[in-house]
Protein backbone atom coordinates (compact mmCIF):
# COMPACT_ATOMS: atom_id res chain seq x y z
CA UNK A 1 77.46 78.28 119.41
CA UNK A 2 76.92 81.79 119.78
CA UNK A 3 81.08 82.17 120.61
CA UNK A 4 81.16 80.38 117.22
CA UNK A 5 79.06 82.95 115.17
CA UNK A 6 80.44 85.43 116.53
CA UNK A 7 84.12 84.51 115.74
CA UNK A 8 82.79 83.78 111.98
CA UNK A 9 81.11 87.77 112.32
CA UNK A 10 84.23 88.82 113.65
CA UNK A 11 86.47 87.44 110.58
CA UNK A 12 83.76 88.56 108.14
CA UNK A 13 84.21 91.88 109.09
CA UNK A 14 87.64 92.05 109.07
CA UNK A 15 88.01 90.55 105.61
CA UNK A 16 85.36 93.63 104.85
CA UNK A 17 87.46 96.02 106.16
CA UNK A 18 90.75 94.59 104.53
CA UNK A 19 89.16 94.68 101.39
CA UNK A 20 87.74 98.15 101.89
CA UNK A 21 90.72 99.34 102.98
CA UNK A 22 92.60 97.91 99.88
CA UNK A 23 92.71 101.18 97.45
CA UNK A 24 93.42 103.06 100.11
CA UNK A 25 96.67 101.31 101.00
CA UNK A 26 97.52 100.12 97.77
CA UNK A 27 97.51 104.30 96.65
CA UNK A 28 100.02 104.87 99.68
CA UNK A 29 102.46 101.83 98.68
CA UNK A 30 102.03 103.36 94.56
CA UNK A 31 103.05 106.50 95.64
CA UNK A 32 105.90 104.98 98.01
CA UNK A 33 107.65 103.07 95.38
CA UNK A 34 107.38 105.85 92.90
CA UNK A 35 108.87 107.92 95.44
CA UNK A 36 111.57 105.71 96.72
CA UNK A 37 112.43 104.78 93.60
CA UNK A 38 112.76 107.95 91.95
CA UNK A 39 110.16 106.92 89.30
CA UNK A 40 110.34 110.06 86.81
CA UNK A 41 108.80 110.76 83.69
CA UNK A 42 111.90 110.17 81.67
CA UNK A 43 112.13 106.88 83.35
CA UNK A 44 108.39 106.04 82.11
CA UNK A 45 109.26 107.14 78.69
CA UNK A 46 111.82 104.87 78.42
CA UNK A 47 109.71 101.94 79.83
CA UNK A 48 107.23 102.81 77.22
CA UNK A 49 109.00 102.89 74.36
CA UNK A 50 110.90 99.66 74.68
CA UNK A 51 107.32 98.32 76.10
CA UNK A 52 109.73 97.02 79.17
CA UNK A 53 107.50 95.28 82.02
CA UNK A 54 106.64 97.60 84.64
CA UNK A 55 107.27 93.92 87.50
CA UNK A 56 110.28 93.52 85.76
CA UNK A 57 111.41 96.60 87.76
CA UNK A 58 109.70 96.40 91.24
CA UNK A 59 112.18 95.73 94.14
CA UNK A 60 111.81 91.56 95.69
CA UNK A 61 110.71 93.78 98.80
CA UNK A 62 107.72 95.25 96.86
CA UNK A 63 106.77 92.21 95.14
CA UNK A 64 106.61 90.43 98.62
CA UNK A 65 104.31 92.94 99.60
CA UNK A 66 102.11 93.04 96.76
CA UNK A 67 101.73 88.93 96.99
CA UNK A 68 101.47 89.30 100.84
CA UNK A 69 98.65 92.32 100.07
CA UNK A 70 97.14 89.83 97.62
CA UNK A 71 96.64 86.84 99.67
CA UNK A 72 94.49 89.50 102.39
CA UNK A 73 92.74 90.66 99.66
CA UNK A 74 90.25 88.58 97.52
CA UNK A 75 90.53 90.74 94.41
CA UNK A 76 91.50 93.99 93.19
CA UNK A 77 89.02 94.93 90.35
CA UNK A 78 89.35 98.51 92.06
CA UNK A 79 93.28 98.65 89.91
CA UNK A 80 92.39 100.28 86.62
CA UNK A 81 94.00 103.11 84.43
CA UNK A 82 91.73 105.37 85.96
CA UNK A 83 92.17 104.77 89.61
CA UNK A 84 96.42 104.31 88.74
CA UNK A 85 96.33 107.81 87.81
CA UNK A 86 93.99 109.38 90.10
CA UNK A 87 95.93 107.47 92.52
CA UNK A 88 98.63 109.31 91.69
CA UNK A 89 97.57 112.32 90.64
CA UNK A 90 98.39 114.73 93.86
CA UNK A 91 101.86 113.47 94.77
CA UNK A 92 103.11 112.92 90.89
CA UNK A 93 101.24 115.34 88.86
CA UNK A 94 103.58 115.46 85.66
CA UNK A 95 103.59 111.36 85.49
CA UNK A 96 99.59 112.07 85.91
CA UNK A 97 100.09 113.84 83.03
CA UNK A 98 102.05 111.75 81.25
CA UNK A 99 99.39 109.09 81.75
CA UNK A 100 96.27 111.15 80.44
CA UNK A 101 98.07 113.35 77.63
CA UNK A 102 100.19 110.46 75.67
CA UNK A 103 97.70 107.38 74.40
CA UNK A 104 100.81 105.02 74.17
CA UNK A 105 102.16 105.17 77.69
CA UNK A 106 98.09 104.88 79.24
CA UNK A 107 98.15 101.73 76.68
CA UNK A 108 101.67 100.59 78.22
CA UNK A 109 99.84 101.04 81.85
CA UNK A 110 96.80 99.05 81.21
CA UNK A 111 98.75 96.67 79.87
CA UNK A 112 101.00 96.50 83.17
CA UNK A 113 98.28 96.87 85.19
CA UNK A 114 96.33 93.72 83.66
CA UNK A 115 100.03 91.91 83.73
CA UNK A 116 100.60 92.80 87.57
CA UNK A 117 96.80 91.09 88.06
CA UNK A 118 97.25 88.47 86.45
CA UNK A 119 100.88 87.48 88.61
CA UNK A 120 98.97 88.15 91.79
CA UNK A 121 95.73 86.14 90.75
CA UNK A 122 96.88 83.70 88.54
């Protein structure tokens, strides 16, 4: 019995952690794929202004991660606008930028953000 409980603590806690742990890995893997691949302001622009789906261009390898991220953790109410872009802020300043200073692309983001939820949830 008590082996039991704590083996039920034990999980508990780890699914605490996990989840705690979530924007914190989730703002390394952002800044990875933006990174990797070579995610520039001009490239955003573009995206923007033919309102082209931001999943539409993640790698199969990425998207495997985000599902396998998904199924660990039980939500991600964390992934707004706001945290996107001070998630980004330090290692991409000028898409940062791009993000706060131009009211169409921030409405392009919440709407890829709320699309990108709504594959991983749904």
């Amino acid at each position: 019995m008590v082996l039991e409980n704590l083996k039920g603590f034990g999980k508990m806690t780890l699914q605490g952690m996990v989840a705690t742990q979530a924007p914190v890995v989730l703002k390394g893997m952002l800044n990875e794929l933006l990174r990797r691949d070579d995610i520039t302001v001009a490239k955003v622009v573009v995206m923007v202004e033919k309102n082209q789906s931001l999943w539409s261009h993640l790698s199969p390898e990425i998207t495997h991660s985000l599902y396998r991220a998904a199924e660990r953790v039980p939500d991600i109410d964390f992934l707004t606008v706001e945290w996107f872009i001070d998630a980004i802020r330090e290692d991409h300043r000028a898409l940062a930028s791009l993000f706060l200073g131009w009211k169409k692309s921030r409405n392009w983001l919440t709407r890829q953000i709320e699309a990108i939820k709504k594959e991983l949830y749904d």
